[in-house]
N, C-alpha and C. Protein backbone atom coordinates (compact mmCIF):
# COMPACT_ATOMS: atom_id res chain seq x y z
N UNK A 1 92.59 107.05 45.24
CA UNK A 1 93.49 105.94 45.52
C UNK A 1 92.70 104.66 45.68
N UNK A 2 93.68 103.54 46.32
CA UNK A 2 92.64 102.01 46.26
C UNK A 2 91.56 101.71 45.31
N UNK A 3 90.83 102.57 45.06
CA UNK A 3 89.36 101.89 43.94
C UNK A 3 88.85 100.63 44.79
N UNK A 4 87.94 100.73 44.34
CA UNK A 4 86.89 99.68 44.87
C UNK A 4 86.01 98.99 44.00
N UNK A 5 85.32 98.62 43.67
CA UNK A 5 84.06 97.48 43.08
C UNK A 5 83.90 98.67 41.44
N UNK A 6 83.86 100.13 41.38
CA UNK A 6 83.76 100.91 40.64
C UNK A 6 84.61 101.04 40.06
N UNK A 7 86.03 100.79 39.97
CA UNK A 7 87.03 100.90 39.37
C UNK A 7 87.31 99.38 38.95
N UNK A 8 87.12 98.67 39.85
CA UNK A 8 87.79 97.41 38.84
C UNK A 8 88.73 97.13 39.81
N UNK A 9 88.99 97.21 40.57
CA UNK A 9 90.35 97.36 41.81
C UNK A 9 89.82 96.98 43.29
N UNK A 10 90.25 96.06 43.75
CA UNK A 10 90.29 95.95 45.44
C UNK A 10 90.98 96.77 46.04
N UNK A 11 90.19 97.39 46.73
CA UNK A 11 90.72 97.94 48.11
C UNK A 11 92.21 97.09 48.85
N UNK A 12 93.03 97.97 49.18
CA UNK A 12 93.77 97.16 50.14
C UNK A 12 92.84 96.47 51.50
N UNK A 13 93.14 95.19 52.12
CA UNK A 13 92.04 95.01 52.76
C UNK A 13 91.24 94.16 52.22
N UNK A 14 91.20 93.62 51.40
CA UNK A 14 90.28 92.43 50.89
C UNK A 14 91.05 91.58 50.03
N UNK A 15 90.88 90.01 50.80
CA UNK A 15 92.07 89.17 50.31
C UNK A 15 90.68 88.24 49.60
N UNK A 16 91.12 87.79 48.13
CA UNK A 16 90.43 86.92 47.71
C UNK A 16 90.32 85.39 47.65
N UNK A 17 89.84 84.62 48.20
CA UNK A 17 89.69 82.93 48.23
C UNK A 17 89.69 82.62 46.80
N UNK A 18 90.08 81.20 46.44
CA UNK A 18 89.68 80.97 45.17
C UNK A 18 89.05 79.36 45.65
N UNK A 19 88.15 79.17 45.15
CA UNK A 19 87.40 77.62 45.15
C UNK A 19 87.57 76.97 46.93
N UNK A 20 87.05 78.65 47.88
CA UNK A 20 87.07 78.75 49.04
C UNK A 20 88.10 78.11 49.98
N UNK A 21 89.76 78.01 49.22
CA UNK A 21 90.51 77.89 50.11
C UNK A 21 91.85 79.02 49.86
N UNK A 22 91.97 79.63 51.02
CA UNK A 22 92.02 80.59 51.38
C UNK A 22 94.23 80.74 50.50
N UNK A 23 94.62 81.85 50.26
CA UNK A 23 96.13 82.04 49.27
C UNK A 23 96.95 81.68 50.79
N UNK A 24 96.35 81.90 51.76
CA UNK A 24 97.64 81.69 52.77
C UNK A 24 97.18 80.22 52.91
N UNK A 25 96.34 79.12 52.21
CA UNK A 25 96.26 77.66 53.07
C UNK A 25 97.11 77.33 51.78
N UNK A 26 96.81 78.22 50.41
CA UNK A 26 97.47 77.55 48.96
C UNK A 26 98.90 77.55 49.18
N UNK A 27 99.85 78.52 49.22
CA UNK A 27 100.85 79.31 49.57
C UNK A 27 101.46 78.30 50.47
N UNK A 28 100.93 77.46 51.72
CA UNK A 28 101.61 76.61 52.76
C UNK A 28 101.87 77.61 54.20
N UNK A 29 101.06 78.43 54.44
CA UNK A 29 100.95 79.36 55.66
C UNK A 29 101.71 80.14 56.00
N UNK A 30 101.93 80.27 57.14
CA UNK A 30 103.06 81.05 58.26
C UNK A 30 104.62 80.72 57.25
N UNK A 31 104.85 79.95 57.19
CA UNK A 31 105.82 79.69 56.89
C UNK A 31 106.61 80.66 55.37
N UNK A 32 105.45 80.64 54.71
CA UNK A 32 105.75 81.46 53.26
C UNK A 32 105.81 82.55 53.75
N UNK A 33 104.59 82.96 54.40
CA UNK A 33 104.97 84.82 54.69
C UNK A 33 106.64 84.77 55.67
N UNK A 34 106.78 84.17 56.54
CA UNK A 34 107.98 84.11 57.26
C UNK A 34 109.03 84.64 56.25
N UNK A 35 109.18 83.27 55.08
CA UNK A 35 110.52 83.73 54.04
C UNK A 35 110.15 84.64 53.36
N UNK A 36 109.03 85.30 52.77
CA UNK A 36 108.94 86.14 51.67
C UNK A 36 109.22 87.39 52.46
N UNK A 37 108.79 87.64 53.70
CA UNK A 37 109.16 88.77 54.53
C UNK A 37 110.76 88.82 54.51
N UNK A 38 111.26 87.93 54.88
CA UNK A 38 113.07 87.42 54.79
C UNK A 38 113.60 88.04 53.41
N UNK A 39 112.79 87.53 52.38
CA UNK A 39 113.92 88.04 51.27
C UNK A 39 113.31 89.49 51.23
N UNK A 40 112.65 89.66 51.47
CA UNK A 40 112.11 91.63 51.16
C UNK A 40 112.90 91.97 52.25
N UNK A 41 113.27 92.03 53.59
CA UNK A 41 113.95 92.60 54.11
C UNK A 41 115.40 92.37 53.73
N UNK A 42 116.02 90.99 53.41
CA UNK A 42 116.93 91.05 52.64
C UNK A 42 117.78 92.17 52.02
N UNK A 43 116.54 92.33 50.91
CA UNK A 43 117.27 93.56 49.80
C UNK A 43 116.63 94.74 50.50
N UNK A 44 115.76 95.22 51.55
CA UNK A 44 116.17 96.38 51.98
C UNK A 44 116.83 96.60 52.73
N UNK A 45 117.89 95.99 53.17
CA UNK A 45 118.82 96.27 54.17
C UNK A 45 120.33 96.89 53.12
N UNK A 46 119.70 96.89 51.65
CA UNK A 46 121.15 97.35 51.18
C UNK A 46 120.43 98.63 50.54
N UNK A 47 119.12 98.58 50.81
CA UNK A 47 118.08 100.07 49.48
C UNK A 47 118.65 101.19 50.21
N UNK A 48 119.61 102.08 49.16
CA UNK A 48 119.81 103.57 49.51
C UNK A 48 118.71 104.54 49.77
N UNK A 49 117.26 103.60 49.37
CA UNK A 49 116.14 104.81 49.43
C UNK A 49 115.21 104.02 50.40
N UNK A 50 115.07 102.83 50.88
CA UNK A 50 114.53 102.35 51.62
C UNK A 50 114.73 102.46 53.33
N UNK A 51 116.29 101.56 53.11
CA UNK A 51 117.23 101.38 54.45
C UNK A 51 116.68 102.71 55.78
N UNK A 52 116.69 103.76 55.15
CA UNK A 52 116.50 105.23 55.94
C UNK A 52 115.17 104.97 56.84
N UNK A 53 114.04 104.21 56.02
CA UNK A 53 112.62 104.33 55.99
C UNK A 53 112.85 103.57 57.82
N UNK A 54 113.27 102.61 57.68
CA UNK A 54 113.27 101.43 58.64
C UNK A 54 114.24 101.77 60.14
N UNK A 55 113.83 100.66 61.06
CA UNK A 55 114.90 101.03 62.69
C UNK A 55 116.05 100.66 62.30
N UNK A 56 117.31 101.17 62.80
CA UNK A 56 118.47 100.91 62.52
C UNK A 56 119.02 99.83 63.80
N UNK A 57 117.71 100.01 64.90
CA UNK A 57 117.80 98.88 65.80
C UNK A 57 117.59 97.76 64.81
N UNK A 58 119.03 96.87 65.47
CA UNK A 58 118.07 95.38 64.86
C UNK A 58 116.94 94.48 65.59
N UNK A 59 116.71 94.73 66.58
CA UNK A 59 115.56 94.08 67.05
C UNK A 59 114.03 94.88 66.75
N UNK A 60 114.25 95.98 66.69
CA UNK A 60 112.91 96.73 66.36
C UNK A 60 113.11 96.51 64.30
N UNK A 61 113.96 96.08 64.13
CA UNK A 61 113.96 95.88 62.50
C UNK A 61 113.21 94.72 62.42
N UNK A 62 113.40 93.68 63.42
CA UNK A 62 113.10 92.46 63.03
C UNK A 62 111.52 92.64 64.15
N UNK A 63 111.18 93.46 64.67
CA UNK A 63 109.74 92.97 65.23
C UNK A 63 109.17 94.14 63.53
N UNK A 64 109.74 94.52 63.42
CA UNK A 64 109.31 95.35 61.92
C UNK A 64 108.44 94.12 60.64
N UNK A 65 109.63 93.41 60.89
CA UNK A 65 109.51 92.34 59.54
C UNK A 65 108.55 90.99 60.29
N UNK A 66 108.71 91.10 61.60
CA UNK A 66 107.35 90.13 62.13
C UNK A 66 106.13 90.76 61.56
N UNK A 67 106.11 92.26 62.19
CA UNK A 67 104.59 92.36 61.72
C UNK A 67 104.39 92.56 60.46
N UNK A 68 104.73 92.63 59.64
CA UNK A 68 105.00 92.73 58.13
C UNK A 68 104.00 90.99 57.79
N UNK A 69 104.72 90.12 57.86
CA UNK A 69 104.64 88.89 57.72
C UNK A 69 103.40 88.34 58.99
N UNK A 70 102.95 88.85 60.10
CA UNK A 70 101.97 88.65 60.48
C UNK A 70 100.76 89.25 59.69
N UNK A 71 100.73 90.74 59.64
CA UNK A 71 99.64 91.11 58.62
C UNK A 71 99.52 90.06 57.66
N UNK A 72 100.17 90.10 56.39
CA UNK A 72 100.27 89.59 55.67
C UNK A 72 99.61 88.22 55.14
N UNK A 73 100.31 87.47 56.65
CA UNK A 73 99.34 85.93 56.60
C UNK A 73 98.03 86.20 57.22
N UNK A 74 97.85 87.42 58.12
CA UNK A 74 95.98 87.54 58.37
C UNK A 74 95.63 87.51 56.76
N UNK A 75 96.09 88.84 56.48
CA UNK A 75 95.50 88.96 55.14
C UNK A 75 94.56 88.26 54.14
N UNK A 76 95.60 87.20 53.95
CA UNK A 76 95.40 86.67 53.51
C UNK A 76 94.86 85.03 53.71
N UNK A 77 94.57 85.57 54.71
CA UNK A 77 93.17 84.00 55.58
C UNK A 77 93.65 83.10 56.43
N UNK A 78 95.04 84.12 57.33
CA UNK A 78 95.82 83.02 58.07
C UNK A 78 95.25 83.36 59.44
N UNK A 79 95.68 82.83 60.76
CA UNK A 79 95.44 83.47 61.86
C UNK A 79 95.30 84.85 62.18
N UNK A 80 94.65 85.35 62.93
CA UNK A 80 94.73 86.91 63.48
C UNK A 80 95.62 87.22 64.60
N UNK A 81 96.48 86.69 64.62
CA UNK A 81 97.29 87.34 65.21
C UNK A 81 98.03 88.84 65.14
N UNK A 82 98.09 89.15 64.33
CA UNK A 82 98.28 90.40 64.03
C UNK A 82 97.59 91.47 64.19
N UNK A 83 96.27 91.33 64.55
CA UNK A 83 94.95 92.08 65.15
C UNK A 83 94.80 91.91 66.59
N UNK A 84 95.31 90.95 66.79
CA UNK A 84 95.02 90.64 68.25
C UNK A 84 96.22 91.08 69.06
N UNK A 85 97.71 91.33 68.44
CA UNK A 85 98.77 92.30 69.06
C UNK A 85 99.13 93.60 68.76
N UNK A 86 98.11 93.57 67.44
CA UNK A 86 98.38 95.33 67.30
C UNK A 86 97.44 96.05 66.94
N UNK A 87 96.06 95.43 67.01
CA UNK A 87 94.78 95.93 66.93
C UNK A 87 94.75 95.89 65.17
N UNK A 88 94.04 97.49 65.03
CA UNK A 88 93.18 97.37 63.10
C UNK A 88 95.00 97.52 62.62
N UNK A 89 94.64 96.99 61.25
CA UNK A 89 96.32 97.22 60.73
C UNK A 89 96.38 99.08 60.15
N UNK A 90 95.63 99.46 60.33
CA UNK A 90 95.18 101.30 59.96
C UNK A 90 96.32 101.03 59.32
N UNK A 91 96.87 101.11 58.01
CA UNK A 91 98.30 100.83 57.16
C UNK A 91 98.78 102.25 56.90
N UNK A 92 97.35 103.55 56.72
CA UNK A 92 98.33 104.30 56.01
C UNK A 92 98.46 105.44 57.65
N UNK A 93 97.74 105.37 58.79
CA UNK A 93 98.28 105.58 59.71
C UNK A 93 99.52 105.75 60.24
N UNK A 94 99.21 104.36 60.40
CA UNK A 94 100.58 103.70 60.64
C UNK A 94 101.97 104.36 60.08
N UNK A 95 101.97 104.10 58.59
CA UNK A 95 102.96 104.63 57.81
C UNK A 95 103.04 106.19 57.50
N UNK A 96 102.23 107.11 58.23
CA UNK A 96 101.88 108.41 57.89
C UNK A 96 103.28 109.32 58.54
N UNK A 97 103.91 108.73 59.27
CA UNK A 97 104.95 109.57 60.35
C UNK A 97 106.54 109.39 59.16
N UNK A 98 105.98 108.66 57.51
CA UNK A 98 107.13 108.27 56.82
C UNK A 98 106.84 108.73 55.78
N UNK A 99 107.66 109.85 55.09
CA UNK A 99 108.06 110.02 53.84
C UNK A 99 107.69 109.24 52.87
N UNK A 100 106.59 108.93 51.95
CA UNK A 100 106.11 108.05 51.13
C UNK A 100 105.95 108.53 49.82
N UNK A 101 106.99 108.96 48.50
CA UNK A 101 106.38 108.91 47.40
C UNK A 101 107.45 108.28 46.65
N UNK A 102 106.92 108.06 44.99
CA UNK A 102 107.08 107.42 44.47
C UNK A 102 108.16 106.52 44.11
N UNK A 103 109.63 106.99 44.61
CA UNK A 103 111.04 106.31 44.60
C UNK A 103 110.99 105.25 45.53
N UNK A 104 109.92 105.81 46.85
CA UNK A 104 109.96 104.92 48.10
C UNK A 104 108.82 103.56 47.48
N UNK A 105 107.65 104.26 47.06
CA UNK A 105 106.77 102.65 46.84
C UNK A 105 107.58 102.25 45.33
N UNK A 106 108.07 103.01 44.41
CA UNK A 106 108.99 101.80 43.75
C UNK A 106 109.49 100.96 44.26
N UNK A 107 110.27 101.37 45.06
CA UNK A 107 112.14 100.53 45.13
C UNK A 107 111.05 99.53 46.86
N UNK A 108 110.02 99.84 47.30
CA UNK A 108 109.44 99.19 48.04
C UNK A 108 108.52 97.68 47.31
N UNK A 109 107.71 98.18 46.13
CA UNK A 109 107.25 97.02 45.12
C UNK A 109 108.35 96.55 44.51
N UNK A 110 109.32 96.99 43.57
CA UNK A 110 110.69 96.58 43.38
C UNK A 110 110.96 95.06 44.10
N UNK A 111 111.19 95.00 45.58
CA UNK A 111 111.82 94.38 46.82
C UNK A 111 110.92 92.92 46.74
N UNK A 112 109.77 94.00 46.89
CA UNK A 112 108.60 92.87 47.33
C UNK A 112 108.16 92.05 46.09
N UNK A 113 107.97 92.82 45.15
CA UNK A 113 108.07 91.48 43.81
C UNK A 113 108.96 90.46 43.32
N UNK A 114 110.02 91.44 43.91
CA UNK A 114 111.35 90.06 43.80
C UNK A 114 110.84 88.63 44.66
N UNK A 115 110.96 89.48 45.68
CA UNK A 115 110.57 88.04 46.93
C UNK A 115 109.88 87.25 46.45
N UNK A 116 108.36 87.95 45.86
CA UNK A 116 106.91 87.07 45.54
C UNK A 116 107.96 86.04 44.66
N UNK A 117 108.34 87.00 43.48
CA UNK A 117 108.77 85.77 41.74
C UNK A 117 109.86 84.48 42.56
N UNK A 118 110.52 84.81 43.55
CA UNK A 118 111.27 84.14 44.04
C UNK A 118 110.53 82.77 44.42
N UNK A 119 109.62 83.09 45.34
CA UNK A 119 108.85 81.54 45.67
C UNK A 119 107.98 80.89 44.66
N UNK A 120 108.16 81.25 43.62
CA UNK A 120 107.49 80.41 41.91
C UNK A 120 106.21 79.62 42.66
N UNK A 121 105.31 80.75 43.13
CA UNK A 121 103.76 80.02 42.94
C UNK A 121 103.24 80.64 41.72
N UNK A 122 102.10 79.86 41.94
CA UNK A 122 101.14 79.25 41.12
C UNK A 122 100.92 80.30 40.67
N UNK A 123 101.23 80.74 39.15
CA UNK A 123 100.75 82.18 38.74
C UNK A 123 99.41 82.82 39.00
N UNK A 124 98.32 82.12 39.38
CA UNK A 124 97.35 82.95 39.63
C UNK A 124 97.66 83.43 41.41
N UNK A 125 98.18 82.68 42.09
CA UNK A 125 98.49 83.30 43.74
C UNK A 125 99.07 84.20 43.52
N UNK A 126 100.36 84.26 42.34
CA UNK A 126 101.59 85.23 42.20
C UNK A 126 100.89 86.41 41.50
N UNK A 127 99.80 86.32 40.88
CA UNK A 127 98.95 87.63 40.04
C UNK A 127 98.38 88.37 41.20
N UNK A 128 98.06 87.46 42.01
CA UNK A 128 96.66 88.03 42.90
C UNK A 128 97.74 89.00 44.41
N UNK A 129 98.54 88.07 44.69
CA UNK A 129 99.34 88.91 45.65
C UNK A 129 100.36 89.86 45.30
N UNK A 130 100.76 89.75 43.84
CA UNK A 130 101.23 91.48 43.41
C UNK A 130 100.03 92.15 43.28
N UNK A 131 99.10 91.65 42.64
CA UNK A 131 98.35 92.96 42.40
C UNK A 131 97.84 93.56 43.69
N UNK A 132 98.14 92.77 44.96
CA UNK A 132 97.42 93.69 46.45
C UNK A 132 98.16 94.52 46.35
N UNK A 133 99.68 93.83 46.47
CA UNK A 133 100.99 94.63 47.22
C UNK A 133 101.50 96.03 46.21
N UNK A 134 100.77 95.80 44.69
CA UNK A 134 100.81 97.74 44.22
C UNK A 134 99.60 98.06 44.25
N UNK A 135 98.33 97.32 44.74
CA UNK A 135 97.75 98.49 45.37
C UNK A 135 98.15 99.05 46.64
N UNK A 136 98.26 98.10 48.19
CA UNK A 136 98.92 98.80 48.89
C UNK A 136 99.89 99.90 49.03
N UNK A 137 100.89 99.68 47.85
CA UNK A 137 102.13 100.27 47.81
C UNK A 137 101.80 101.87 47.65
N UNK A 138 100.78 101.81 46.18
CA UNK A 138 99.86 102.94 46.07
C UNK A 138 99.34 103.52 47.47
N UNK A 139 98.39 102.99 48.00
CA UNK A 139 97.65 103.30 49.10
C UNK A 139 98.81 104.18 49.72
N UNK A 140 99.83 103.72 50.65
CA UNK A 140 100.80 104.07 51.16
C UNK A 140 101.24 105.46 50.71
N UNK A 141 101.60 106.25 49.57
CA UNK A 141 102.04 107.26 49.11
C UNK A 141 101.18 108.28 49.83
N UNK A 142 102.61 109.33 50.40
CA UNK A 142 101.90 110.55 50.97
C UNK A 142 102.35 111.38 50.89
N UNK A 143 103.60 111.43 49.49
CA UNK A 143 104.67 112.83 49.12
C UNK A 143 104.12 112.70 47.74
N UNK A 144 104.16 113.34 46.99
CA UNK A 144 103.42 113.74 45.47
C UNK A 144 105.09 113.57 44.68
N UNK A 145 105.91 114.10 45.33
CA UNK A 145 107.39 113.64 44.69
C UNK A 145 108.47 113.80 45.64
């Protein structure tokens, strides 16, 4: 899974700068991850294969989609806040107590690429942050079918 420097593939976990300013200063910060988290939860609040994955509390839905969108802007060279309230992001930990194969990281990249094409950046930000989010998505898988 992930690949590294040998494959041709980043690791989930390594966000790339370009001309040393950072996709979350390009992007316009907090604020982008805020909405792009918004429209991905959006359309999973209607996914017949997602919806299940998630709290049916709405407040634990929505500290769901905070940390979603906190990672996210660490990630990608924003504040650490997201380390500093929930320690390492351990992702596939984390996600290990959830049913993960391939219908789920579809209809999960599915969601999340919508969102990205939605905020029409700069095709190289929009190349570079799909290509994390199916490696992540990958990473994540822990049912074979």
């Amino acid at each position: 899974m992930g690949g590294g420097a040998a494959s041709g593939r980043r690791r989930p976990g390594t966000a790339v700068a370009v001309s040393g300013v950072s996709l979350y200063e390009r992007v316009g910060g907090n604020r982008f991850f805020e909405e792009l988290t918004n429209r991905f939860y959006a359309a999973v609040a209607s996914d017949p294969v997602l919806r299940p994955l998630y709290p049916d509390d709405d407040a634990e839905l929505e500290a769901s989609r905070r940390h979603l969108a906190l990672f996210l802007a660490q990630f990608w060279g924003g504040p650490k806040v997201y380390s500093e309230q929930r320690g390492h992001p351990r992702l596939r930990m984390r996600h290990s107590t959830f049913r993960i194969g391939p219908a789920e990281r579809d209809a999960w990249l599915r969601h999340m690429r919508n969102a990205v094409q939605a905020a029409k950046l700069d095709p190289l930000d929009e190349m570079q942050l799909l290509s994390y989010l199916a490696d992540a998505a990958e990473h994540l898988v822990n049912a074979p079918t």
